[in-house]
Protein backbone atom coordinates (compact mmCIF):
# COMPACT_ATOMS: atom_id res chain seq x y z
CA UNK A 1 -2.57 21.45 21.94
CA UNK A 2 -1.00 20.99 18.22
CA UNK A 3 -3.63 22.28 15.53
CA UNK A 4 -4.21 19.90 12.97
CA UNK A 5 -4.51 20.88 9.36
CA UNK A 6 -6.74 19.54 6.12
CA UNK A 7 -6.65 19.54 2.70
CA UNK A 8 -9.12 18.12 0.12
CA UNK A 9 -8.65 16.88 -3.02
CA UNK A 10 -11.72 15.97 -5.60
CA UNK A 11 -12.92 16.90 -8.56
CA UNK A 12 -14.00 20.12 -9.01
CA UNK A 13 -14.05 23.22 -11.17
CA UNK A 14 -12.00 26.06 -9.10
CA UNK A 15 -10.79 29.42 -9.89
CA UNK A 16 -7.27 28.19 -9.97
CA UNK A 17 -7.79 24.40 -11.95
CA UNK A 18 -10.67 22.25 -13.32
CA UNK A 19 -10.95 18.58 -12.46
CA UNK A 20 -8.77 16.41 -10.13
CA UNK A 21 -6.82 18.64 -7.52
CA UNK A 22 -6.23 20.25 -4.20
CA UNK A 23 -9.41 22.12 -3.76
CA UNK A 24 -8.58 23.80 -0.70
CA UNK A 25 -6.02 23.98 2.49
CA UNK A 26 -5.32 24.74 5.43
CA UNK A 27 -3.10 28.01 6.46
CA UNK A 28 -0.62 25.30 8.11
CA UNK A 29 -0.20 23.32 5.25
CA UNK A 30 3.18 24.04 3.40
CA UNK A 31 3.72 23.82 -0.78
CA UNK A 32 6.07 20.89 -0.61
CA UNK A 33 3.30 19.06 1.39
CA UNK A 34 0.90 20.84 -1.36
CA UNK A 35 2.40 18.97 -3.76
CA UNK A 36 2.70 15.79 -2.31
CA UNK A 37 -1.12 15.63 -1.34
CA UNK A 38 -1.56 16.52 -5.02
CA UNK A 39 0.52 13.66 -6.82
CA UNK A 40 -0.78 10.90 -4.16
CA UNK A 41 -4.68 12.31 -4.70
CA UNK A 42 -6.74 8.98 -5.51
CA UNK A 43 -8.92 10.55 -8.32
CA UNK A 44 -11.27 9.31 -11.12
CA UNK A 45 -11.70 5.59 -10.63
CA UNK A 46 -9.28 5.06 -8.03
CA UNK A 47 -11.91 3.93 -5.57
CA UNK A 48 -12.70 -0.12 -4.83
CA UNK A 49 -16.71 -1.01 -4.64
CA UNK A 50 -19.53 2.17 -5.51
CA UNK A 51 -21.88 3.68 -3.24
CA UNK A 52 -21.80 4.89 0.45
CA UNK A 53 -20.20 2.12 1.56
CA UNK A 54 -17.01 2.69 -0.73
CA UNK A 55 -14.06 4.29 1.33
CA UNK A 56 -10.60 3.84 1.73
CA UNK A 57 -8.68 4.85 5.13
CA UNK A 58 -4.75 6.51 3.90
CA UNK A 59 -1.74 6.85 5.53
CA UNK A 60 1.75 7.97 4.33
CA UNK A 61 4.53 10.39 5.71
CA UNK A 62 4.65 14.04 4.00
CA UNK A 63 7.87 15.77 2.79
CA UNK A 64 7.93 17.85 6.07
CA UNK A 65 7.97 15.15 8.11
CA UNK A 66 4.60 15.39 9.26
CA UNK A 67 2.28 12.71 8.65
CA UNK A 68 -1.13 12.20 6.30
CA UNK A 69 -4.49 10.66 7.74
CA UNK A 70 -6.99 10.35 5.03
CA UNK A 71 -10.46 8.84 4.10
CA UNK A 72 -11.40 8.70 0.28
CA UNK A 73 -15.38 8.09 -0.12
CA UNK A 74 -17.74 8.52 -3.37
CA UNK A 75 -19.55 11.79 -3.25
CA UNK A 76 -22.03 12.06 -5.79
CA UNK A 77 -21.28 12.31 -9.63
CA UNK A 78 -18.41 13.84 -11.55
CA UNK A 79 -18.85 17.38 -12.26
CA UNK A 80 -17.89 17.54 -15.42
CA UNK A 81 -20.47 14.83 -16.67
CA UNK A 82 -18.43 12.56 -17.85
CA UNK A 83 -19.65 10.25 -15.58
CA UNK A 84 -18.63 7.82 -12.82
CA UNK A 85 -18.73 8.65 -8.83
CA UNK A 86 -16.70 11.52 -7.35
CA UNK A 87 -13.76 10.43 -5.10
CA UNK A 88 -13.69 12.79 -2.33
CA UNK A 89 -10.28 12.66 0.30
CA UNK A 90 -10.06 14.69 2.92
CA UNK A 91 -6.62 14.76 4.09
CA UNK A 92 -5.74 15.49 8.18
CA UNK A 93 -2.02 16.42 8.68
CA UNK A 94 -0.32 15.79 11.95
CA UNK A 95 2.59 16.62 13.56
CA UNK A 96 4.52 13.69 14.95
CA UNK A 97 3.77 14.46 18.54
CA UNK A 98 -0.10 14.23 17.66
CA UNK A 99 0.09 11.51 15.71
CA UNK A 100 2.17 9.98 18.56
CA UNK A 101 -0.79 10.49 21.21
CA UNK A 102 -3.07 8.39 19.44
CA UNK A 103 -0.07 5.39 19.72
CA UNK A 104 0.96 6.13 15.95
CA UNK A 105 -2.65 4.33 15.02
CA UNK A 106 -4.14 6.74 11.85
CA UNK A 107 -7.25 3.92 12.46
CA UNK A 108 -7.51 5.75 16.33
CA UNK A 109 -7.05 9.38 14.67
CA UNK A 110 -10.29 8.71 12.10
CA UNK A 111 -12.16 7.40 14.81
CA UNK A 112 -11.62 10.49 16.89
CA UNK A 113 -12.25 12.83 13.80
CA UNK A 114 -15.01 11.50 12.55
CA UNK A 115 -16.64 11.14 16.69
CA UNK A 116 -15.73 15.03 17.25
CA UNK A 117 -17.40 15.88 13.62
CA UNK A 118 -14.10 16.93 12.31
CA UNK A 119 -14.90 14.68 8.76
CA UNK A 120 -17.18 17.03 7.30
CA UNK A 121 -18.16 16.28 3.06
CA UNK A 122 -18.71 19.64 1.60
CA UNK A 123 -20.72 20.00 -1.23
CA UNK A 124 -18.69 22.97 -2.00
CA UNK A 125 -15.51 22.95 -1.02
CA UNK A 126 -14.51 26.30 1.06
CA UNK A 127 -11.44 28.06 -0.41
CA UNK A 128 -9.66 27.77 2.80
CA UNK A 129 -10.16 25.15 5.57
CA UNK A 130 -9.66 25.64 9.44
CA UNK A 131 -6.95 23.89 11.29
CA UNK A 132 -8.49 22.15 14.44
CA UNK A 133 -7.85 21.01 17.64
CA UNK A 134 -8.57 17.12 18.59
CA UNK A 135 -8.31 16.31 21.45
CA UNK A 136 -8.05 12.67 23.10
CA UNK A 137 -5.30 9.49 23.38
CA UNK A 138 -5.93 6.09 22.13
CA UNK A 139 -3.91 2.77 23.93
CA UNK A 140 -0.97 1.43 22.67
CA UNK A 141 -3.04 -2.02 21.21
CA UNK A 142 -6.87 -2.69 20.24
CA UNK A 143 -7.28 -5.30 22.23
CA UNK A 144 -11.14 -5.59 20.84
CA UNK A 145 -9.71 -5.75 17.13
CA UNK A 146 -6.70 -8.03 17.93
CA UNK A 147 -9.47 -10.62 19.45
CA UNK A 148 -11.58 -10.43 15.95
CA UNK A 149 -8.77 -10.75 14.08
CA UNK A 150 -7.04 -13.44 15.58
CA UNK A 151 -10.42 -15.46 15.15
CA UNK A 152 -10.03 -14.10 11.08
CA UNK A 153 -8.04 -14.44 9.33
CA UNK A 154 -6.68 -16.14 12.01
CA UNK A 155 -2.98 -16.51 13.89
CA UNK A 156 -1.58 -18.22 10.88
CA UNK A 157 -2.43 -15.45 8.38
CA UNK A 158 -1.85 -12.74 10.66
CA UNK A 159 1.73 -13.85 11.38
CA UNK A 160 1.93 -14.56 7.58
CA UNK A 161 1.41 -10.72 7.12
CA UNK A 162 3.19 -9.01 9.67
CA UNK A 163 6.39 -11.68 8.43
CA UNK A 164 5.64 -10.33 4.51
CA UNK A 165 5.28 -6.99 5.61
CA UNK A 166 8.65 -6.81 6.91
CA UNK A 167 10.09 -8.65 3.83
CA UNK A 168 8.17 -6.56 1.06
CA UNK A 169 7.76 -3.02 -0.49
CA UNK A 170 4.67 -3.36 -1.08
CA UNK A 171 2.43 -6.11 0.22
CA UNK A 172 -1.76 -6.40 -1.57
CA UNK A 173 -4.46 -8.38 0.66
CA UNK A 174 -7.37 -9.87 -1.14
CA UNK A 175 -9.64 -12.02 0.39
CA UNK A 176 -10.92 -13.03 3.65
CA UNK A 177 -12.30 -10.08 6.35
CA UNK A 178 -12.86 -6.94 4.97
CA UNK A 179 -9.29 -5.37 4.08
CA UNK A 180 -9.93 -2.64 6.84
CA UNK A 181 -10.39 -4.69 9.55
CA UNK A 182 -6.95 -6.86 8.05
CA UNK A 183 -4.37 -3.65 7.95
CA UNK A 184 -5.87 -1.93 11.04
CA UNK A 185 -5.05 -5.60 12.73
CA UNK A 186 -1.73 -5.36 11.25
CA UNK A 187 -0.84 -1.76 12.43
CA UNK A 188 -1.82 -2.91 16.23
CA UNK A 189 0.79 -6.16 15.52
CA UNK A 190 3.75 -3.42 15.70
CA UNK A 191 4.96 -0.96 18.33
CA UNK A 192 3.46 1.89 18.44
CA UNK A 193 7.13 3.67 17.79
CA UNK A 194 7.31 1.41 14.49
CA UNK A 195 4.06 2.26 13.29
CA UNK A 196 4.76 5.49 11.41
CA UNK A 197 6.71 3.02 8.94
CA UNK A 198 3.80 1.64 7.72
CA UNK A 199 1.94 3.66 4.80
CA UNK A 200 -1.64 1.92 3.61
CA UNK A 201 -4.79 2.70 1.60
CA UNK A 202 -7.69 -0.09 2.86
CA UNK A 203 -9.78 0.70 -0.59
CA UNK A 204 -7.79 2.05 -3.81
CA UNK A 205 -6.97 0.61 -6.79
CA UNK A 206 -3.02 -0.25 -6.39
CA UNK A 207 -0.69 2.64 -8.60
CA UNK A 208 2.77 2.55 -8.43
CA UNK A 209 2.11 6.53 -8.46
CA UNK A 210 0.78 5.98 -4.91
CA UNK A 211 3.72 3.27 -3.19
CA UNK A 212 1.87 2.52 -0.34
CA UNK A 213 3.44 -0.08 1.82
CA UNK A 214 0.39 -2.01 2.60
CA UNK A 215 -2.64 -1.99 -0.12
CA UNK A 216 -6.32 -3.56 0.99
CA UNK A 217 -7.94 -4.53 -2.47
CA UNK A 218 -11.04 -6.23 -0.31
CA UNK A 219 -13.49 -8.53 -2.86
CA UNK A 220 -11.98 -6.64 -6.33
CA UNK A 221 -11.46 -9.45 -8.57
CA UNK A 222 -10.48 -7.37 -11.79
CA UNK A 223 -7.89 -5.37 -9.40
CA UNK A 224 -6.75 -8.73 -8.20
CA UNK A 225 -5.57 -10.29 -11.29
CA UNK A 226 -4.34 -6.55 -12.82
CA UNK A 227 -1.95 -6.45 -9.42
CA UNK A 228 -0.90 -9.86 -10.01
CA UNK A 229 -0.36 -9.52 -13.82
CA UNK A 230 1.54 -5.91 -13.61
CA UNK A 231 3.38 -4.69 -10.41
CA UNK A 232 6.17 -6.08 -8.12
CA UNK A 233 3.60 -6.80 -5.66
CA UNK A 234 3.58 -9.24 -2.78
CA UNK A 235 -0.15 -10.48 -3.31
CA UNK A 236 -1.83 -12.27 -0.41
CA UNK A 237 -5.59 -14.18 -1.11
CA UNK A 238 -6.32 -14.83 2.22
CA UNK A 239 -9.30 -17.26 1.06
CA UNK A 240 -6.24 -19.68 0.70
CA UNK A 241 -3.75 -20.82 3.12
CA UNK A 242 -0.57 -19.11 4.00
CA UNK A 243 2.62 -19.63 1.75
CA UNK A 244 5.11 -21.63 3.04
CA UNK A 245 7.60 -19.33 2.37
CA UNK A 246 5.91 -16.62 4.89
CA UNK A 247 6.13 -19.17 7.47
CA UNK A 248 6.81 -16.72 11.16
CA UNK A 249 10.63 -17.22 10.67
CA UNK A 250 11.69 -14.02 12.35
CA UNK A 251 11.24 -13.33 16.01
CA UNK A 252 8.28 -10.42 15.25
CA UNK A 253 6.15 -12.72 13.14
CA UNK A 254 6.50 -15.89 15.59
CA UNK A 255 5.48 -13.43 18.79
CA UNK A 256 2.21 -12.49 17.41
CA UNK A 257 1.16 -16.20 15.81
CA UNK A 258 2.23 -17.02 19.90
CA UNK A 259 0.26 -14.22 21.05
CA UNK A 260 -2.92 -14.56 18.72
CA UNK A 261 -2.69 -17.94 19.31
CA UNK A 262 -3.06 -18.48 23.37
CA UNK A 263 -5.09 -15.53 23.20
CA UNK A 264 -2.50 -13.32 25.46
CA UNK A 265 -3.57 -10.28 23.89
CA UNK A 266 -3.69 -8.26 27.24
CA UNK A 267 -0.09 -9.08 27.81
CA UNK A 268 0.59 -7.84 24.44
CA UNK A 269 -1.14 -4.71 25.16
CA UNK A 270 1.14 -4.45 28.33
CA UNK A 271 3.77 -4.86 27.26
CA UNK A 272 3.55 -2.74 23.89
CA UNK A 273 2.49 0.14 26.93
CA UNK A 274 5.80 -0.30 28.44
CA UNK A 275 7.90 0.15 25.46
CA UNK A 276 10.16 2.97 25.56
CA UNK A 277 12.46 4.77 22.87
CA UNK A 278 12.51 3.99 19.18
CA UNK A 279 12.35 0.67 17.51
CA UNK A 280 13.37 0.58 14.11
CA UNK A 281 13.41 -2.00 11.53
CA UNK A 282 16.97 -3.04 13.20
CA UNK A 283 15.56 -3.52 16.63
CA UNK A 284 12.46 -5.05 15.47
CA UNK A 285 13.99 -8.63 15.75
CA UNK A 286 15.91 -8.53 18.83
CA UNK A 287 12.85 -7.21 20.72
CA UNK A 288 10.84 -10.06 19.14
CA UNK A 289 13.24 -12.48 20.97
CA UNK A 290 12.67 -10.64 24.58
CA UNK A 291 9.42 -10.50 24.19
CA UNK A 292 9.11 -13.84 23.43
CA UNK A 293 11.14 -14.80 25.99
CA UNK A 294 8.82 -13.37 28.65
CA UNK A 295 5.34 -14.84 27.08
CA UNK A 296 7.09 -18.15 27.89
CA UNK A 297 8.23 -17.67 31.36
CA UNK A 298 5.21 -15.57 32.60
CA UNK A 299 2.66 -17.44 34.62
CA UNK A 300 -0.94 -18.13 33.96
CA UNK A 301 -0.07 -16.79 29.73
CA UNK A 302 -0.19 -20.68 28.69
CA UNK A 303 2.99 -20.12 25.94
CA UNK A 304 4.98 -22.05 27.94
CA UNK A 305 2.51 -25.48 26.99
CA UNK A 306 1.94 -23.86 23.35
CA UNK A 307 4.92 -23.94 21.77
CA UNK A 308 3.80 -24.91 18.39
CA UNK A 309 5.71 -26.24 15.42
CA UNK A 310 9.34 -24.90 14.72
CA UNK A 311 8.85 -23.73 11.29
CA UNK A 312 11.15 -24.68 8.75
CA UNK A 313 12.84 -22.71 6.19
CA UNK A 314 11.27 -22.52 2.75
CA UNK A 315 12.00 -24.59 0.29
CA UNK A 316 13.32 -22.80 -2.47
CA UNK A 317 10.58 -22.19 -4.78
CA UNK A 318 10.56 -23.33 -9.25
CA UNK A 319 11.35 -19.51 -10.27
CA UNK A 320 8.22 -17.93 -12.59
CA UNK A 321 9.53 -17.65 -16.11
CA UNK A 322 9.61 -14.23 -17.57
CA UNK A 323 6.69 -12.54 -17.83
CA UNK A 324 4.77 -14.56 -15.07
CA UNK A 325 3.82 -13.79 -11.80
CA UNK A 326 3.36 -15.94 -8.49
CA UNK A 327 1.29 -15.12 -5.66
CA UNK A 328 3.86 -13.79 -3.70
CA UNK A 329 6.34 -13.16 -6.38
CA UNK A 330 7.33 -10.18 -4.39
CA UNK A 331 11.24 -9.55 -3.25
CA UNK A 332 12.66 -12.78 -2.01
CA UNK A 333 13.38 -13.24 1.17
CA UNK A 334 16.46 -11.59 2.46
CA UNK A 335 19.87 -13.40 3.70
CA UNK A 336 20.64 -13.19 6.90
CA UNK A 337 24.14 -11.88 7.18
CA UNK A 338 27.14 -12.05 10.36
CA UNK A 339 26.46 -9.12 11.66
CA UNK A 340 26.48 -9.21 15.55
CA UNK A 341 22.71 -9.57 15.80
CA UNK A 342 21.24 -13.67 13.97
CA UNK A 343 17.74 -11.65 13.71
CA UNK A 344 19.17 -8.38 11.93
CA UNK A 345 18.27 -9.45 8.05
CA UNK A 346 20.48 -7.68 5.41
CA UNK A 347 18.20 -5.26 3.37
CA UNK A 348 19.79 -5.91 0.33
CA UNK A 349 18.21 -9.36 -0.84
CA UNK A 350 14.65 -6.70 -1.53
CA UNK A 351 14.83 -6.39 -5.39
CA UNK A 352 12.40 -5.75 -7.51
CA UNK A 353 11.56 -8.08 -10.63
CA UNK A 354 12.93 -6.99 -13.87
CA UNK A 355 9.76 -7.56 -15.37
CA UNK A 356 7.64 -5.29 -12.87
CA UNK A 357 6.51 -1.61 -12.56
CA UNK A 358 8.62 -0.08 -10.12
CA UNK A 359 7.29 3.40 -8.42
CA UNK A 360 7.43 6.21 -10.52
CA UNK A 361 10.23 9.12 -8.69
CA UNK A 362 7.79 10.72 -6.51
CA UNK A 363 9.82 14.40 -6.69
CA UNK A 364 8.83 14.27 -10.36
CA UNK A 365 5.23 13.42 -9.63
CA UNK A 366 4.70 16.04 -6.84
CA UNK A 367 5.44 18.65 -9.95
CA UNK A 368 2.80 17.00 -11.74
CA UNK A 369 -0.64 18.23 -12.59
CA UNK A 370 -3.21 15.52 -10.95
CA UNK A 371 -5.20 15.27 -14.58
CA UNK A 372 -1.50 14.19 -15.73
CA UNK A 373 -0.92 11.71 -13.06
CA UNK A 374 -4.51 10.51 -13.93
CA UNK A 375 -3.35 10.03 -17.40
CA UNK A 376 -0.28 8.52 -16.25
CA UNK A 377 -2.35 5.74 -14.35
CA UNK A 378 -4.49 5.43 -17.57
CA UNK A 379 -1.62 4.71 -20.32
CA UNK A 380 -0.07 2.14 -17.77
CA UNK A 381 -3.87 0.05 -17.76
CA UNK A 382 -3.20 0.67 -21.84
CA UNK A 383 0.29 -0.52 -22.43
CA UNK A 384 -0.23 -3.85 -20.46
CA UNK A 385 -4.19 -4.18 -21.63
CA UNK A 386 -2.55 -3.89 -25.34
CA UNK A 387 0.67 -6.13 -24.80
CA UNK A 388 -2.04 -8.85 -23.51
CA UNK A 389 -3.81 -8.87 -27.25
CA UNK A 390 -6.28 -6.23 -26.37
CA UNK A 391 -6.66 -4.77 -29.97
CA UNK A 392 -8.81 -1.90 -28.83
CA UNK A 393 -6.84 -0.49 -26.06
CA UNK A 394 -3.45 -0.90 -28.41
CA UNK A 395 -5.83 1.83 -30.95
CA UNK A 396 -6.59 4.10 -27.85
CA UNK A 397 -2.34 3.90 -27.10
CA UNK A 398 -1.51 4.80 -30.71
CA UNK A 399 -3.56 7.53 -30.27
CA UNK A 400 -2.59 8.77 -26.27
CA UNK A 401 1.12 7.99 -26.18
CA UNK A 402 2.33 10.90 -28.78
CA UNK A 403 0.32 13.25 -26.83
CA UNK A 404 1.91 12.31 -23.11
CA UNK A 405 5.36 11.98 -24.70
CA UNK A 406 4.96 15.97 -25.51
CA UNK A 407 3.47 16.27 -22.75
CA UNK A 408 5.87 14.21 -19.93
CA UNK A 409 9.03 15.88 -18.79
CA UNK A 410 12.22 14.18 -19.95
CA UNK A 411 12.71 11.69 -16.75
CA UNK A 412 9.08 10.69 -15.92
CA UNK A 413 8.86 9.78 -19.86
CA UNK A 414 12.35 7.65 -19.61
CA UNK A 415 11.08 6.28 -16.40
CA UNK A 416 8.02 4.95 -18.05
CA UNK A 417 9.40 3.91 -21.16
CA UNK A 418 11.53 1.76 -19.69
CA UNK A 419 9.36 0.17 -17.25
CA UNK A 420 6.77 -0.80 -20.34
CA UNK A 421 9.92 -1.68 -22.83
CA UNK A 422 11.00 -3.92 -19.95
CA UNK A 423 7.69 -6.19 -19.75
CA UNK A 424 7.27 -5.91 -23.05
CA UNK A 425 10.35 -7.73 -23.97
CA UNK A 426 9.88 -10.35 -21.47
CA UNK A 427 6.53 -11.27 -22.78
CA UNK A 428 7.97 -11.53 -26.57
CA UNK A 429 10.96 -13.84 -25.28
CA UNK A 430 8.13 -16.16 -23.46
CA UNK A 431 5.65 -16.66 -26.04
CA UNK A 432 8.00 -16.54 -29.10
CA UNK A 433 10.73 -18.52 -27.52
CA UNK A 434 11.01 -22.66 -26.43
CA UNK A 435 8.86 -22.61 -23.62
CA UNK A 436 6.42 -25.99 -23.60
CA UNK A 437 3.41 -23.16 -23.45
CA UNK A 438 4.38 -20.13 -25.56
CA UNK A 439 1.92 -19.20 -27.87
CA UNK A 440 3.88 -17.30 -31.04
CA UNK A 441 0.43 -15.23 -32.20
CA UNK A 442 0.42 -13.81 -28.72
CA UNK A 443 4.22 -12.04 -29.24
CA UNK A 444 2.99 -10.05 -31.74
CA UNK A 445 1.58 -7.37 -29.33
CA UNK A 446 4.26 -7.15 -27.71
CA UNK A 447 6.24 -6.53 -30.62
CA UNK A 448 3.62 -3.60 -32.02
CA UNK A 449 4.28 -1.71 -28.21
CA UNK A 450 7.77 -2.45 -28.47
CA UNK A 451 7.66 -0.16 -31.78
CA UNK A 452 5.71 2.31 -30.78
CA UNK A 453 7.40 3.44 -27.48
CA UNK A 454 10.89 3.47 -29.39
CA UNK A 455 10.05 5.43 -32.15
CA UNK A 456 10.98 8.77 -31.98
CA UNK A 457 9.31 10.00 -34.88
């Protein structure tokens, strides 16, 4: 059986650093994956909600091509003193072939680790960790979780997800069930071949230093409106009703509001079982149409008398002037292009906003020490605290950004520069120019940031 390894990253003071890093590894774990583990690390702060409860299930591919299962919880204080809880991630890498035997489900592989004892919080960290064994399969679909889900949010919402997550980079929940319950509902609405696709944190503050695909932000109100304000994020509230524009066009998105809707979850379950080969983002939609196809001429399902209403195509919606941000001002939706297959979509309507922060290059992050990358994470809370009027935080950047910019290597420094020089000058040209609402006083920030990052004194 394939030995799984683990890593842990906290803060701690260590022989080899002080603060933020990878404590300890595994023998099996290599130093590009080293790296990796180190740049994506949630540290100080990074954790939604305080106290036991706080915790965060991960997921994301590695540079080896292995794949990263982690849970983030609080663990005491800071050991420096400086305050705050402790974010503590231990980090299970698996090989594709275990990952594979618990149906591509990281959800299945915590259960199992944390049943067999395998999530263990140390209060000091060994220098080297064991791999371990784990052994077990899960199915191919939670039928139990499909059920609760599919009674909340509900068919609508959960078709309205699956259809943004194949439309967006990067797509925040808010709102309704806990975000858990929401992504882990998600993950069974795939194949399990497709699943490995899908990177997620249920409980961490959204950083572009961390591009998940799929990012719960559960009851945080203050990370709400920072998401919405800063990042080329698709941002769901699921306290509201779907968008119209997330309507289950595509044949994926329609099977599973058909599915969650007459309750055939079994059949799902089946049929996922049966599923043989890879499907990629390519396949996705042609699959969707089989499947569909079958729920509607199989006996005793019921899709047959539920055929619901044909959804139309969204309107095209009043684009946000510069500077503003919708609630699912994420990459429009793509064109559909002649290309042999009417479901195949043509990748290349996903753009990002001009105005947004775009991922920072992740080979230039896994170089990174983590206190940097915390730092990193810190000036961008600054630069768009102090562009919207916040006098102290535009004191705290005068007296930060000199020391980063010595600090930064050359393309990291460009690659932020540009990102805050960007929304800056969109938020001078709508409050200084003719729009009904601009407000002329509020520019002025804008203007002091704009000076500041292009001086090169």
């Amino acid at each position: 059986m394939e030995l799984i390894e683990q890593a842990v990253f906290t803060s701690a003071q260590t022989d080899h650093a002080a603060g933020y890093h990878l404590v300890a590894t595994s023998p099996g774990v290599c130093g590009a994956d080293a790296r990796h583990l180190s740049a994506w690390g949630p540290s100080h702060g990074a954790l939604l909600g305080t106290g036991r409860e706080a915790r965060s299930i991960n997921f994301h591919r590695l540079p080896s091509g292995a794949y990263c299962v982690s849970r983030t919880t609080a663990a005491g204080w800071e050991y420096s003193g400086r305050g705050g809880q402790r974010s503590y991630t231990q980090c299970l890498i698996l090989a594709p072939d275990t990952l594979a035997r618990f149906a591509n489900n990281p959800f299945a592989v915590v259960r199992a680790a944390e049943a067999a004892g395998a999530m263990k919080l140390h209060g000091r960290v060994p220098p080297r960790l064991p791999p371990f064994a784990l052994p077990g399969r899960a199915a191919a679909v939670d039928a139990a979780l499909l059920l609760k889900v599919g009674k909340a949010p509900g068919p609508e919402w959960m078709a309205a997800v699956v259809q943004a997550t194949l439309l967006s980079q990067t797509v925040a929940i808010a709102g309704g069930p806990p975000s858990r319950d929401v992504i882990a509902g998600v993950i069974n609405c795939f194949p399990p071949q497709y699943r490995s696709e899908l990177s997620f944190s249920t409980g961490l503050r959204f950083s572009p230093r961390r591009p998940f695909r799929l990012v719960g932000l559960a009851d945080a109100n203050e990370e709400r409106r920072r998401v919405r304000r800063l990042y080329d994020v698709m941002l769901l509230d699921l306290d509201g009703t779907p968008p119209a524009e997330l309507a289950p066009i595509d044949a994926w998105p329609r099977l599973i509001h058909r599915v969650l809707k007459t309750g055939n979850i079994r059949w799902l379950a089946n049929r996922m079982t049966a599923i043989r080969g890879e499907v990629d983002p390519e396949h996705l939609p042609a699959l969707g149409l089989e499947l569909l196809e079958q729920l509607e001429a199989s006996p005793g399902t019921g899709a047959r008398r539920f055929r619901g209403p044909v959804a139309a195509p969204p309107q095209a919606a009043t684009s946000p002037r510069p500077g503003e941000r919708s609630e699912t001002s994420g990459p429009v939706r793509p064109a559909q292009t002649d290309t042999g297959d009417p479901h195949r979509l043509d990748q290349s309507g996903l753009q990002p906003h001009a105005t947004a922060m775009a991922p920072a290059p992740v080979a230039v992050l896994e170089q990174q020490d983590p206190n940097v990358i915390a730092e990193l994470e810190q000036l961008d809370d600054l630069v768009y605290d102090a562009i919207d009027g916040d006098a102290a935080a535009l004191e705290r950047l005068k007296a930060l950004w000199p020391e980063l910019r010595r600090q930064l290597p050359d393309a990291l420094l460009e690659e932020s520069r540009e990102q805050y020089v960007r929304y800056a000058v969109s938020v001078w040209e709508q409050q200084a120019g003719q729009a009904p609402n601009r407000r002329p006083a509020c520019a002025l920030p804008a203007l002091d940031i704009l000076s500041l990052l292009t001086d090169e004194g």
